[in-house]
Protein backbone atom coordinates (compact mmCIF):
# COMPACT_ATOMS: atom_id res chain seq x y z
CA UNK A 1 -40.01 -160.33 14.49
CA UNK A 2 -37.91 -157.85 12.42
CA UNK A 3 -39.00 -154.14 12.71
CA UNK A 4 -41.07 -152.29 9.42
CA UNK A 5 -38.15 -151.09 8.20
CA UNK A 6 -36.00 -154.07 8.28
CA UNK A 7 -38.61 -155.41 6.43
CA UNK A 8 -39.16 -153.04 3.35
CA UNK A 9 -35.25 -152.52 3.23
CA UNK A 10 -34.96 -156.39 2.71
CA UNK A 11 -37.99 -156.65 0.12
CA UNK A 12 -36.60 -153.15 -1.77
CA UNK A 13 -33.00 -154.83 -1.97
CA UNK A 14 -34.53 -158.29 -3.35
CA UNK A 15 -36.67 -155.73 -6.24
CA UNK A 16 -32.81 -154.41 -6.97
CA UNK A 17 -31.47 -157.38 -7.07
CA UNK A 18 -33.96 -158.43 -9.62
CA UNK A 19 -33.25 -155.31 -12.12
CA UNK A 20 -36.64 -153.82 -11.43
CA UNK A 21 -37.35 -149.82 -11.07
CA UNK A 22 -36.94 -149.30 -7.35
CA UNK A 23 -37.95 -145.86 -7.30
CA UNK A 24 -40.50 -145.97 -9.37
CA UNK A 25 -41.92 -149.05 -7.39
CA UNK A 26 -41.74 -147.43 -4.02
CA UNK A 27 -43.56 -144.32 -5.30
CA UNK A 28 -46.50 -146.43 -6.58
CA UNK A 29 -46.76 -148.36 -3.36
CA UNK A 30 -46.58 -145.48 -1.01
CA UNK A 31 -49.25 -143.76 -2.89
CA UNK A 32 -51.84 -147.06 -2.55
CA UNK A 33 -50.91 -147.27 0.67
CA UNK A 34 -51.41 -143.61 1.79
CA UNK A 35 -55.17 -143.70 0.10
CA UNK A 36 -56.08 -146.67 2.36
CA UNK A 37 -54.60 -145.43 5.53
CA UNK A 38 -56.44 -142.01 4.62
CA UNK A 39 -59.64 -144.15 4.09
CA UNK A 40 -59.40 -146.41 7.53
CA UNK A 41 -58.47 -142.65 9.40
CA UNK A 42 -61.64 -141.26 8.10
CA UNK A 43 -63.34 -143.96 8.55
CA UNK A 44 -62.31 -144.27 12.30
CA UNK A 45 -63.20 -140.87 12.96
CA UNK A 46 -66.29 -140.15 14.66
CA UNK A 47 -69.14 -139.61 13.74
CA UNK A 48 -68.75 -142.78 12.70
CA UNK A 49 -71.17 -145.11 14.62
CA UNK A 50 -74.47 -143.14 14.35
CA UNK A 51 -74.79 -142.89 17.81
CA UNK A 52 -74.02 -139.31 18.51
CA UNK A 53 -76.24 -136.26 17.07
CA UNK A 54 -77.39 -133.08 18.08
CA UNK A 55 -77.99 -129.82 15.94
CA UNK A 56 -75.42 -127.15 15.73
CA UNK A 57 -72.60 -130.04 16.92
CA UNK A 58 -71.44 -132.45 14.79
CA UNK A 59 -70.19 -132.07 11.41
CA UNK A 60 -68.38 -134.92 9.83
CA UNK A 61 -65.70 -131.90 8.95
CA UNK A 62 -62.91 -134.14 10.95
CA UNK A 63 -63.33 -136.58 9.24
CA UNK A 64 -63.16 -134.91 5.74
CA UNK A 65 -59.77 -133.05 6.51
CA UNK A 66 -57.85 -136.18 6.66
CA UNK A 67 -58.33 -136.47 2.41
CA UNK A 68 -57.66 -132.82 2.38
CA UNK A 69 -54.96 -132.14 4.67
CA UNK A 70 -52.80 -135.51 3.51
CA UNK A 71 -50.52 -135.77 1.35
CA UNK A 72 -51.14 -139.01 -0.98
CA UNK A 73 -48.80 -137.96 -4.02
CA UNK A 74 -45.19 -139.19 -3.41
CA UNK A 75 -42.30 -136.81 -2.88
CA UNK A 76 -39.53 -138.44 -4.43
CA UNK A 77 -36.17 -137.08 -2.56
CA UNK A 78 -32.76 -138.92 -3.47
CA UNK A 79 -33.55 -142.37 -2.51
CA UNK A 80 -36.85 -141.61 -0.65
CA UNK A 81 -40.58 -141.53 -0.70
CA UNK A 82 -42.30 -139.45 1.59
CA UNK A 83 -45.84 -138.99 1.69
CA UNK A 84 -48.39 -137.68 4.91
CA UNK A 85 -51.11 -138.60 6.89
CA UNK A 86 -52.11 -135.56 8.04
CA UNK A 87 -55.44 -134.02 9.97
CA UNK A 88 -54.74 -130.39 10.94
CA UNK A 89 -58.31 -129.33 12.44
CA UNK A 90 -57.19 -127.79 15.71
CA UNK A 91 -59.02 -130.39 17.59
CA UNK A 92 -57.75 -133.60 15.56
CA UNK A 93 -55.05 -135.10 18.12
CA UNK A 94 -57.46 -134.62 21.56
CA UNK A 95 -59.69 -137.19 19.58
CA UNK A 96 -57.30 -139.34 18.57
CA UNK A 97 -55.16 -139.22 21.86
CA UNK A 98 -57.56 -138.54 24.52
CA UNK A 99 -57.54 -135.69 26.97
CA UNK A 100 -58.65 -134.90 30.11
CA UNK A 101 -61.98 -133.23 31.22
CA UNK A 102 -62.17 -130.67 33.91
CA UNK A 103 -65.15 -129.79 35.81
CA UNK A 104 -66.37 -126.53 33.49
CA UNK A 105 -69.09 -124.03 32.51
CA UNK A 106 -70.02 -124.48 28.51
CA UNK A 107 -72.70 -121.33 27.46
CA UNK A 108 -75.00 -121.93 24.69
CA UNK A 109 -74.61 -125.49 25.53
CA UNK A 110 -78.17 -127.37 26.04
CA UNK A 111 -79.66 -130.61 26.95
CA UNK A 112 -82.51 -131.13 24.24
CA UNK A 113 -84.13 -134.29 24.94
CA UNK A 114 -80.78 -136.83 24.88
CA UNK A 115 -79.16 -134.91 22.67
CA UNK A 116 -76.58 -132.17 23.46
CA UNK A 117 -76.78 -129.18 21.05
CA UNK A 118 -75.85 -125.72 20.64
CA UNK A 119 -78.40 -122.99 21.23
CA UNK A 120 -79.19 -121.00 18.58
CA UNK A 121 -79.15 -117.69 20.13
CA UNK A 122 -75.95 -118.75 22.28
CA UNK A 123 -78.65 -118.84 25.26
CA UNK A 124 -78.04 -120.90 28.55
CA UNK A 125 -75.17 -123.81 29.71
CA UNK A 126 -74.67 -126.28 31.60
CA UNK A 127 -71.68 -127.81 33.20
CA UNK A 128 -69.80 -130.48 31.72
CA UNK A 129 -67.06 -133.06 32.87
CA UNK A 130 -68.95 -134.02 35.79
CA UNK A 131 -69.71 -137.52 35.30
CA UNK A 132 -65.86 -138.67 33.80
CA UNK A 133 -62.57 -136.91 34.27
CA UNK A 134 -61.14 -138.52 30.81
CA UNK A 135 -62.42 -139.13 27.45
CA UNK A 136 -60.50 -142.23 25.55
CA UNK A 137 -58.83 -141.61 22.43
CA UNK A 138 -60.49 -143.43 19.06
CA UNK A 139 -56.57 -143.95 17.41
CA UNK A 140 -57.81 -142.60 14.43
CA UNK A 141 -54.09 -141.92 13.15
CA UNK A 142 -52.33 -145.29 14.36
CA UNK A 143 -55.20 -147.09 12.33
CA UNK A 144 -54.24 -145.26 9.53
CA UNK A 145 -50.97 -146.00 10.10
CA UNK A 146 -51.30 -149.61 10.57
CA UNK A 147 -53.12 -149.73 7.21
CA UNK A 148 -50.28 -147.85 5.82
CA UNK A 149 -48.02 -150.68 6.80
CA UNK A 150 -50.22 -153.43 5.80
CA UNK A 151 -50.02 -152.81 2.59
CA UNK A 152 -46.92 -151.91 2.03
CA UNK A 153 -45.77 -155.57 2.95
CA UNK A 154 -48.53 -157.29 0.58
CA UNK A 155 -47.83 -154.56 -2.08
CA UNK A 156 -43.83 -154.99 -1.57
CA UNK A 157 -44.47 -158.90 -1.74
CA UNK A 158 -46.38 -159.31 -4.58
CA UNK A 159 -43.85 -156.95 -5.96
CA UNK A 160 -40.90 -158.94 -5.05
CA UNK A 161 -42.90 -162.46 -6.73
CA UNK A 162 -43.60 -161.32 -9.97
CA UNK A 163 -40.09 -159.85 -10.42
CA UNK A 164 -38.67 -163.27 -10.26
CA UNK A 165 -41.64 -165.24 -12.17
């Protein structure tokens, strides 16, 4: 199988070929394709599963900076198209990579019920990373990613077929 690149250099030369606006083409596609990968990143983000909760803890705000901090609007450059998938809360690549846990003190950090939440008044703690040593990553960002390159085949394709209807 030929690499991404290969790929969209082979489709882009066939939309030359053809007389069509190259630039213009690879601008439109990057910009669908940047939305979706935006959407499957946010959506891949947790909370996403309804499963955790607690008061004072979880905030969706992750999940929100990925429209906010990307970059959907091509930057045309020469003979490129650039445009970012980016999440800059400080936190953003421990989720999506997975980091380890050491054995540590958390104050203001209670057990209410099942839920963990922040005290109010910054009262009390409790130890954490006793029970696993490493928390998996969710992949948020290769999701994305793999979106992004989803569609910029199909796009490129259906591209490539109605130049030479």
């Amino acid at each position: 199988m030929s690499s991404f690149g290969s790929q969209m250099r082979k489709r882009l030369d066939e939309l030359r070929r053809a007389g069509e606006n190259v630039p213009k083409i690879m601008a439109e596609v990057a910009e669908g394709a940047t939305i979706e990968a935006v959407r499957v990143a946010a959506e891949k983000t947790p909370p996403n599963d309804g499963t955790l909760a607690g008061t004072n803890m979880r905030s969706g705000q992750m999940a929100q900076h990925w429209a906010t901090d990307s970059v959907t609007t091509p930057v045309v450059t020469g003979g490129s198209v650039r445009t970012e998938l980016n999440n800059n809360m400080q936190y953003a690549s421990y989720v999506n990579d997975g980091h380890r846990v050491d054995k540590h003190f958390v104050p203001g950090l209670i057990i209410n019920g099942n839920l963990l939440e922040r005290s109010p008044d910054g009262s009390g703690g409790i130890m954490v990373g006793t029970k696993t040593s490493y928390v998996q990553g969710k992949y948020m960002k290769e999701a994305g990613i793999g979106r992004y390159r989803d569609v910029v085949r199909t796009e490129l394709e259906k591209r490539v077929e109605e130049a030479f209807k």
